[in-house]
PDB file of N, CA and C in Angstrom:
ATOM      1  N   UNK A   1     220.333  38.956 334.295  1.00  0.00           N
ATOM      2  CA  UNK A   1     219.834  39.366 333.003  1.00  0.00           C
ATOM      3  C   UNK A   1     218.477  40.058 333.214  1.00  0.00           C
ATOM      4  N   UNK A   2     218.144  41.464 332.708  1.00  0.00           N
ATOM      5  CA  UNK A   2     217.166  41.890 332.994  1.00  0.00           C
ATOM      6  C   UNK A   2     215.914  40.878 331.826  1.00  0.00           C
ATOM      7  N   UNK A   3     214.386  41.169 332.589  1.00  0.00           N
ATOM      8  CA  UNK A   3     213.260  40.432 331.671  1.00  0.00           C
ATOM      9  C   UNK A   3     212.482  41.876 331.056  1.00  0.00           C
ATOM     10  N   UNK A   4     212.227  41.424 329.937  1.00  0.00           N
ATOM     11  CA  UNK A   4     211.673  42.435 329.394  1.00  0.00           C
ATOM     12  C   UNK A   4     210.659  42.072 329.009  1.00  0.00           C
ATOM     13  N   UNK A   5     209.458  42.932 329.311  1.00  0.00           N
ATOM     14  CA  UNK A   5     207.559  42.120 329.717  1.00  0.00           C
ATOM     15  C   UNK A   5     207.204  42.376 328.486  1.00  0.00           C
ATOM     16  N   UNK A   6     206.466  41.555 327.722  1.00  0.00           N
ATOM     17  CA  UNK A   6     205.528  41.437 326.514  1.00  0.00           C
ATOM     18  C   UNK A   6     204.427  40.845 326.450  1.00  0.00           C
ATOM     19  N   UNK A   7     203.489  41.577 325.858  1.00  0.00           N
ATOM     20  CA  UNK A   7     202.091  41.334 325.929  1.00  0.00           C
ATOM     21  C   UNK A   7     201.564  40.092 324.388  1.00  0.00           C
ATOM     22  N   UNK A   8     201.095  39.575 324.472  1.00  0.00           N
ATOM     23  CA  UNK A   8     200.501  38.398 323.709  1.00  0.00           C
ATOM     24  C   UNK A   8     199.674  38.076 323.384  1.00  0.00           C
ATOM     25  N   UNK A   9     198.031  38.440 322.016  1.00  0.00           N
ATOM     26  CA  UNK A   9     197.285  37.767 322.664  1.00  0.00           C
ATOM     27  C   UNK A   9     197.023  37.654 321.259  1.00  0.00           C
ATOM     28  N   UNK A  10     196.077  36.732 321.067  1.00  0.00           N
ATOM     29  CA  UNK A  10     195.370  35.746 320.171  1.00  0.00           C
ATOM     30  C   UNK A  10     193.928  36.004 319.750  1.00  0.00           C
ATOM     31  N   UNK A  11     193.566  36.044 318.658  1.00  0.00           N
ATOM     32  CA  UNK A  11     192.218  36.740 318.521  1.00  0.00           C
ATOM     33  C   UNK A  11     191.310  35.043 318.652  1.00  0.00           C
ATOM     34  N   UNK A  12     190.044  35.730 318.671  1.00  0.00           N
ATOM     35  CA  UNK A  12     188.966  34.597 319.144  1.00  0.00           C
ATOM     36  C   UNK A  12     188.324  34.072 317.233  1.00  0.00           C
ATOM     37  N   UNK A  13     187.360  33.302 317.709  1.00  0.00           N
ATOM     38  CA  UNK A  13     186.301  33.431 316.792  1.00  0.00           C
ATOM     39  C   UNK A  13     185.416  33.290 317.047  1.00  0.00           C
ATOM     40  N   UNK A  14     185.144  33.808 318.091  1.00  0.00           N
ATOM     41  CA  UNK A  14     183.492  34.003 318.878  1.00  0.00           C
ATOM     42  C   UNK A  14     182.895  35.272 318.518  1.00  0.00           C
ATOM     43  N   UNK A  15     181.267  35.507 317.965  1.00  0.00           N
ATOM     44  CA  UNK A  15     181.225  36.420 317.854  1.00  0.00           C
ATOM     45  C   UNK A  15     179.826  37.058 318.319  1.00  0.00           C
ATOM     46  N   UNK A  16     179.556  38.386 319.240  1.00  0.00           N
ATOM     47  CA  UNK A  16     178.393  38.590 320.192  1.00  0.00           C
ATOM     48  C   UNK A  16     177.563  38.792 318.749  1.00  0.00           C
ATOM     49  N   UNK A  17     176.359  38.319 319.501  1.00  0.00           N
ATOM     50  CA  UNK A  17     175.731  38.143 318.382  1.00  0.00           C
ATOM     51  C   UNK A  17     174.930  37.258 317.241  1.00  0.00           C
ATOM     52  N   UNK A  18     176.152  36.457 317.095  1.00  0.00           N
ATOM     53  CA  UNK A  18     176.153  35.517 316.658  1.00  0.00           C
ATOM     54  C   UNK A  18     176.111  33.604 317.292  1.00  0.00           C
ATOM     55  N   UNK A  19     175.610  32.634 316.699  1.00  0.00           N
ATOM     56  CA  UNK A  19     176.026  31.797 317.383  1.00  0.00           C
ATOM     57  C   UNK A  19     176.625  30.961 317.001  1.00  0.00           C
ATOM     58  N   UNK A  20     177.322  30.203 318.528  1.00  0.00           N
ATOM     59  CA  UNK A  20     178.392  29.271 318.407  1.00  0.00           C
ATOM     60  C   UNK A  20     178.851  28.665 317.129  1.00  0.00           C
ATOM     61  N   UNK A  21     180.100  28.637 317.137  1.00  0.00           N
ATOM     62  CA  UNK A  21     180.415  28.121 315.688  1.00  0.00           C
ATOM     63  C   UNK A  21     180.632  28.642 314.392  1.00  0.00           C
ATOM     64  N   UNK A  22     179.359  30.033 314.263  1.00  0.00           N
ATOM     65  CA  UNK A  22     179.858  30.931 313.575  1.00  0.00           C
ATOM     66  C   UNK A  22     180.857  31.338 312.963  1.00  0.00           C
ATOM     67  N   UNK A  23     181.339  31.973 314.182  1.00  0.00           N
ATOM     68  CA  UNK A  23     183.508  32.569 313.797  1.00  0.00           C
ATOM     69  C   UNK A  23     184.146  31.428 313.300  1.00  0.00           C
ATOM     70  N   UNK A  24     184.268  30.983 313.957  1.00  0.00           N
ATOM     71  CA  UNK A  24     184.948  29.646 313.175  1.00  0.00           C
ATOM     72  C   UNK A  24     184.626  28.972 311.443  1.00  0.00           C
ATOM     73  N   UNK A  25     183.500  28.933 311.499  1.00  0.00           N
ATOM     74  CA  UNK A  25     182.775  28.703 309.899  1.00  0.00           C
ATOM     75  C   UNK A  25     183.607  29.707 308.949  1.00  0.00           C
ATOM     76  N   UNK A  26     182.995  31.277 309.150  1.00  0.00           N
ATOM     77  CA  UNK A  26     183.686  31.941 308.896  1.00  0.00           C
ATOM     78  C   UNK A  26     185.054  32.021 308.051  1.00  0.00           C
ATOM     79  N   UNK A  27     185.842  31.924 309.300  1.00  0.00           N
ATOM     80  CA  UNK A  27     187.216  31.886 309.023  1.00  0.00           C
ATOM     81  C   UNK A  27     187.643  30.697 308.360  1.00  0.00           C
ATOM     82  N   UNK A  28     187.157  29.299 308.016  1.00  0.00           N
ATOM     83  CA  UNK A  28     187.469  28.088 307.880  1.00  0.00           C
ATOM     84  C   UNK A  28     187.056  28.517 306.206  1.00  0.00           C
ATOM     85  N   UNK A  29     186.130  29.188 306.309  1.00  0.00           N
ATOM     86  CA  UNK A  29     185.536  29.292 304.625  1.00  0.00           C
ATOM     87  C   UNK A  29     186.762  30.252 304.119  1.00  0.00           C
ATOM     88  N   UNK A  30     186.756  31.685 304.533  1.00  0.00           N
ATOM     89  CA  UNK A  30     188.097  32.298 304.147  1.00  0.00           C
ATOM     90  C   UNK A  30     189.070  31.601 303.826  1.00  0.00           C
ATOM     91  N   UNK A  31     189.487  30.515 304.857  1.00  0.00           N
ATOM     92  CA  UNK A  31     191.045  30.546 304.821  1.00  0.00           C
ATOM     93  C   UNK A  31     190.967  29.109 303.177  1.00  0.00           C
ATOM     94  N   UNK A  32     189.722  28.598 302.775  1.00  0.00           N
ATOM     95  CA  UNK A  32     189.683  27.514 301.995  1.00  0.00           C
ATOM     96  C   UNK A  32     189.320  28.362 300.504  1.00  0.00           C
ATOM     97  N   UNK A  33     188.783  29.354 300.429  1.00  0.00           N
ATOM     98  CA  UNK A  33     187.967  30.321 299.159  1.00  0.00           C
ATOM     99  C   UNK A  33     189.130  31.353 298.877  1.00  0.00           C
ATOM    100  N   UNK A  34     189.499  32.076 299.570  1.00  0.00           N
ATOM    101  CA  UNK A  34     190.635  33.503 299.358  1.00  0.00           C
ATOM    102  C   UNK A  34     192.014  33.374 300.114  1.00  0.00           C
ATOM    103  N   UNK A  35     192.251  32.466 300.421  1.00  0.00           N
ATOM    104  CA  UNK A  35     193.854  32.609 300.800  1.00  0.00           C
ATOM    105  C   UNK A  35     194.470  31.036 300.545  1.00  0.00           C
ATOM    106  N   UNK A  36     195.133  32.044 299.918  1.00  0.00           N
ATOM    107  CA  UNK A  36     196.331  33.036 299.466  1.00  0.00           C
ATOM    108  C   UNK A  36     195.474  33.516 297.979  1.00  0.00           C
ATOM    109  N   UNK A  37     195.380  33.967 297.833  1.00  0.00           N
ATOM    110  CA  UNK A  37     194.585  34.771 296.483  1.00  0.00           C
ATOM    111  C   UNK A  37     194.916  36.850 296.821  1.00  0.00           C
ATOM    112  N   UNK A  38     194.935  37.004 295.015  1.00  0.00           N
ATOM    113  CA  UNK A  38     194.393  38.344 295.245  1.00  0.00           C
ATOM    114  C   UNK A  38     193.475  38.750 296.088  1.00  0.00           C
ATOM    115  N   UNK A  39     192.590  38.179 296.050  1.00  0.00           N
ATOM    116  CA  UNK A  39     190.911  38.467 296.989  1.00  0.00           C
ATOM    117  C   UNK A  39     191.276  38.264 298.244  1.00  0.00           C
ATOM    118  N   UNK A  40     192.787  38.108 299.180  1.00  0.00           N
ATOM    119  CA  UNK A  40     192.680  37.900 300.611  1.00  0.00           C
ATOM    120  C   UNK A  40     192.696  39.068 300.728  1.00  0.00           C
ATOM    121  N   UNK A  41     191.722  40.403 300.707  1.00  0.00           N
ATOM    122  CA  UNK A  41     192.360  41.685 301.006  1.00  0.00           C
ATOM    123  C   UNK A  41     190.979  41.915 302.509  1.00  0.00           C
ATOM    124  N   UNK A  42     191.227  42.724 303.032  1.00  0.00           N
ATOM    125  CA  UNK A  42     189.784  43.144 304.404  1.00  0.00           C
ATOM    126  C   UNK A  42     188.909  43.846 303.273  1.00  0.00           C
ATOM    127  N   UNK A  43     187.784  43.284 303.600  1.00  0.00           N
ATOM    128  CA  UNK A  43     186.429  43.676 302.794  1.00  0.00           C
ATOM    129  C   UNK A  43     185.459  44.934 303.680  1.00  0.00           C
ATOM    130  N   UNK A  44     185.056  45.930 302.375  1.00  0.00           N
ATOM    131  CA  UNK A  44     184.329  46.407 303.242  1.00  0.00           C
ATOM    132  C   UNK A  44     183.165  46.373 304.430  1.00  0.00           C
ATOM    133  N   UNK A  45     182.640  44.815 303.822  1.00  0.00           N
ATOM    134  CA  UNK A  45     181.745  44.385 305.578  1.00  0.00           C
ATOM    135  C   UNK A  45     182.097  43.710 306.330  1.00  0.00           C
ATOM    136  N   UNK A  46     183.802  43.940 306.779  1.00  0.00           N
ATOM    137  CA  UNK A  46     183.898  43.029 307.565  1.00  0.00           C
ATOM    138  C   UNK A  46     183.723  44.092 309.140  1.00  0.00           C
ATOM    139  N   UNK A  47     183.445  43.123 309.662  1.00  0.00           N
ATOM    140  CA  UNK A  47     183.055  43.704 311.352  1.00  0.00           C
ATOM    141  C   UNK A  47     184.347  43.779 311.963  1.00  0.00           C
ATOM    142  N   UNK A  48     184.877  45.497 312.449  1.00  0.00           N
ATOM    143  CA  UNK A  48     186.173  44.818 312.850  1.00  0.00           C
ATOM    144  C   UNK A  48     186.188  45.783 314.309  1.00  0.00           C
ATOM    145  N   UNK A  49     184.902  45.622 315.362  1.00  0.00           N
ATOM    146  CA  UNK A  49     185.032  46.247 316.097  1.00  0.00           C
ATOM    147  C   UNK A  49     185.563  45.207 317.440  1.00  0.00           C
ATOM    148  N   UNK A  50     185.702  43.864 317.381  1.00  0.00           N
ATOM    149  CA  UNK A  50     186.521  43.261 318.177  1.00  0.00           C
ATOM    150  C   UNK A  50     187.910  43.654 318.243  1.00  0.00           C
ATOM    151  N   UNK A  51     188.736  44.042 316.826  1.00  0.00           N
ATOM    152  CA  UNK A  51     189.851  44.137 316.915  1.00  0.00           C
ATOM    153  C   UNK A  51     190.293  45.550 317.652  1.00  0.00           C
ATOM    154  N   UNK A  52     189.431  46.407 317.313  1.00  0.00           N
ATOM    155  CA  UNK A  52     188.978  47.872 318.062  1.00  0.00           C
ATOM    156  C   UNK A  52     189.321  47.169 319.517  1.00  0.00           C
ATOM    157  N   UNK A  53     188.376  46.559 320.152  1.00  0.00           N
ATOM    158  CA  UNK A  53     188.304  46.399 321.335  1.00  0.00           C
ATOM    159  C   UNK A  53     189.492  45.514 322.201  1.00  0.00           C
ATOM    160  N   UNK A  54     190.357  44.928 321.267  1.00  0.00           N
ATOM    161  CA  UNK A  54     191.310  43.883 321.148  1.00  0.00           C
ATOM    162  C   UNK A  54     192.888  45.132 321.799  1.00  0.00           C
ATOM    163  N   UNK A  55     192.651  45.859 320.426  1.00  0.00           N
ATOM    164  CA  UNK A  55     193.417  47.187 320.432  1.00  0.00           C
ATOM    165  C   UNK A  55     194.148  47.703 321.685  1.00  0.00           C
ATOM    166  N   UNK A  56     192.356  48.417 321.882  1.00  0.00           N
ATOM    167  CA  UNK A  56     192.470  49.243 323.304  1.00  0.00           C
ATOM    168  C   UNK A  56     192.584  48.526 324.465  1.00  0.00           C
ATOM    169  N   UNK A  57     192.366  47.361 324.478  1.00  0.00           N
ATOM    170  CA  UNK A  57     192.622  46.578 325.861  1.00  0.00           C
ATOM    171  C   UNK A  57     194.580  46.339 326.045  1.00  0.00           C
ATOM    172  N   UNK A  58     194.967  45.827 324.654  1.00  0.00           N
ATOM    173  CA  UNK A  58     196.387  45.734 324.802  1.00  0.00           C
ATOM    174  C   UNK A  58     196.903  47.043 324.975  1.00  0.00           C
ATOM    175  N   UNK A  59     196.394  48.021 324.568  1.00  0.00           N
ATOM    176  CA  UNK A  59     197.342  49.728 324.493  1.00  0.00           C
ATOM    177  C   UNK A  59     196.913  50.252 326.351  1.00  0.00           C
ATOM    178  N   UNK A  60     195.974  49.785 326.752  1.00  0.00           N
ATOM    179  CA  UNK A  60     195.554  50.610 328.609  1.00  0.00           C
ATOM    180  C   UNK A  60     196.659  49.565 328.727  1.00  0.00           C
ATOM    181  N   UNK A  61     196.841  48.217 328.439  1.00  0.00           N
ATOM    182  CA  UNK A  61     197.602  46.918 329.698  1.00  0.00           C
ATOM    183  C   UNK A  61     198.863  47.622 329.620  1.00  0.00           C
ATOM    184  N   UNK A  62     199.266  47.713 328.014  1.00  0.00           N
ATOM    185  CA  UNK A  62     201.254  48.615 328.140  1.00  0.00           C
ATOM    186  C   UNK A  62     201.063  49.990 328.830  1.00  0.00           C
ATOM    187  N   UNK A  63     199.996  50.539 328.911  1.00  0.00           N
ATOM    188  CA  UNK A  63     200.624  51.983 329.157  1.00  0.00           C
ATOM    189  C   UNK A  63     200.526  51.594 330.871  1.00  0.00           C
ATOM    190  N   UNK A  64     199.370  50.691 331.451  1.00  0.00           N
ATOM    191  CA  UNK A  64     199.247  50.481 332.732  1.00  0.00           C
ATOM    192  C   UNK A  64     200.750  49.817 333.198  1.00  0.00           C
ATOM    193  N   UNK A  65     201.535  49.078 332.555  1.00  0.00           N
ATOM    194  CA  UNK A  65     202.208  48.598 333.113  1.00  0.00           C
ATOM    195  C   UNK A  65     203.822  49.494 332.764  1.00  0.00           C
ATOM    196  N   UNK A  66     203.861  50.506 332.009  1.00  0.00           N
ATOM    197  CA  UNK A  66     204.504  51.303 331.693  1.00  0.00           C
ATOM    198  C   UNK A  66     204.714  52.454 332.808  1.00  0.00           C
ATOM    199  N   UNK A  67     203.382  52.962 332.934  1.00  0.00           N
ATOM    200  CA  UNK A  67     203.116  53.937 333.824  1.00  0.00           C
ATOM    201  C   UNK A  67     203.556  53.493 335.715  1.00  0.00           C
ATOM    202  N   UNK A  68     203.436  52.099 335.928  1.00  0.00           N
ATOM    203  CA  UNK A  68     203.797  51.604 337.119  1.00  0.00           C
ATOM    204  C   UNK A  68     205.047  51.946 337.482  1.00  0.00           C
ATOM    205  N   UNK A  69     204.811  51.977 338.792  1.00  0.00           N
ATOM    206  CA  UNK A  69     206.181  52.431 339.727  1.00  0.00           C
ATOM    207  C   UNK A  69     206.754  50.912 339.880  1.00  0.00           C
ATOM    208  N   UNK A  70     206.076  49.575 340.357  1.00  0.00           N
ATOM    209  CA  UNK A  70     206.664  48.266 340.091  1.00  0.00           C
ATOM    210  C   UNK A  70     206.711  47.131 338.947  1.00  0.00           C
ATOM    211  N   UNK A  71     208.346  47.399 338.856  1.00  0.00           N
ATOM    212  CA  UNK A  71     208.417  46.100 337.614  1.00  0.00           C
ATOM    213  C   UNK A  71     207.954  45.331 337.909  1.00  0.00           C
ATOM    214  N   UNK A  72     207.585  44.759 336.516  1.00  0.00           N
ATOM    215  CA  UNK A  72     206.347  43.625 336.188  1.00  0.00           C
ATOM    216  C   UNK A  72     207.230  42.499 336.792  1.00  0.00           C
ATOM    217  N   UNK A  73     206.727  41.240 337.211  1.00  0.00           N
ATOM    218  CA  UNK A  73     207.357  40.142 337.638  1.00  0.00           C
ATOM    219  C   UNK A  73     206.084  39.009 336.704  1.00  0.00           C
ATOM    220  N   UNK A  74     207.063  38.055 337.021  1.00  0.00           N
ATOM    221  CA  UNK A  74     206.167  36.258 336.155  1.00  0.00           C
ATOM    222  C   UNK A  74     206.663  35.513 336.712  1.00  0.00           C
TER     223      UNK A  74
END
């Protein structure tokens, strides 16, 4: 049976910058104030240059492992 490689990853709540505990606060307040609500929508200040960076790290790993002459192994 051939394997077919998939990439996986999980966002943090760490945030540079900020300290420990932060992200987490954060998100713990969101997920208790606006969700599930109308108001769960992305706000204009939210900081979303991790996911930027989240992005481009998963899009180089597929094209790197796309572009390879050897199938991926696990």
């Amino acid at each position: 049976m051939p394997v077919v490689p998939a990439i996986w990853s999980k966002s943090g709540v760490d945030f540079i910058g900020q300290e420990p505990g932060w992200g987490e606060k954060q998100y713990a307040d969101w997920i208790q104030d606006k969700y599930p609500n109308p108001g769960d929508e992305v706000e204009d200040d939210w900081n979303l240059e991790g996911l930027v960076e989240d992005a481009q790290l998963a899009f180089r790993l597929a094209a790197a492992v796309a572009h390879s002459d050897d199938t991926p192994t696990w």
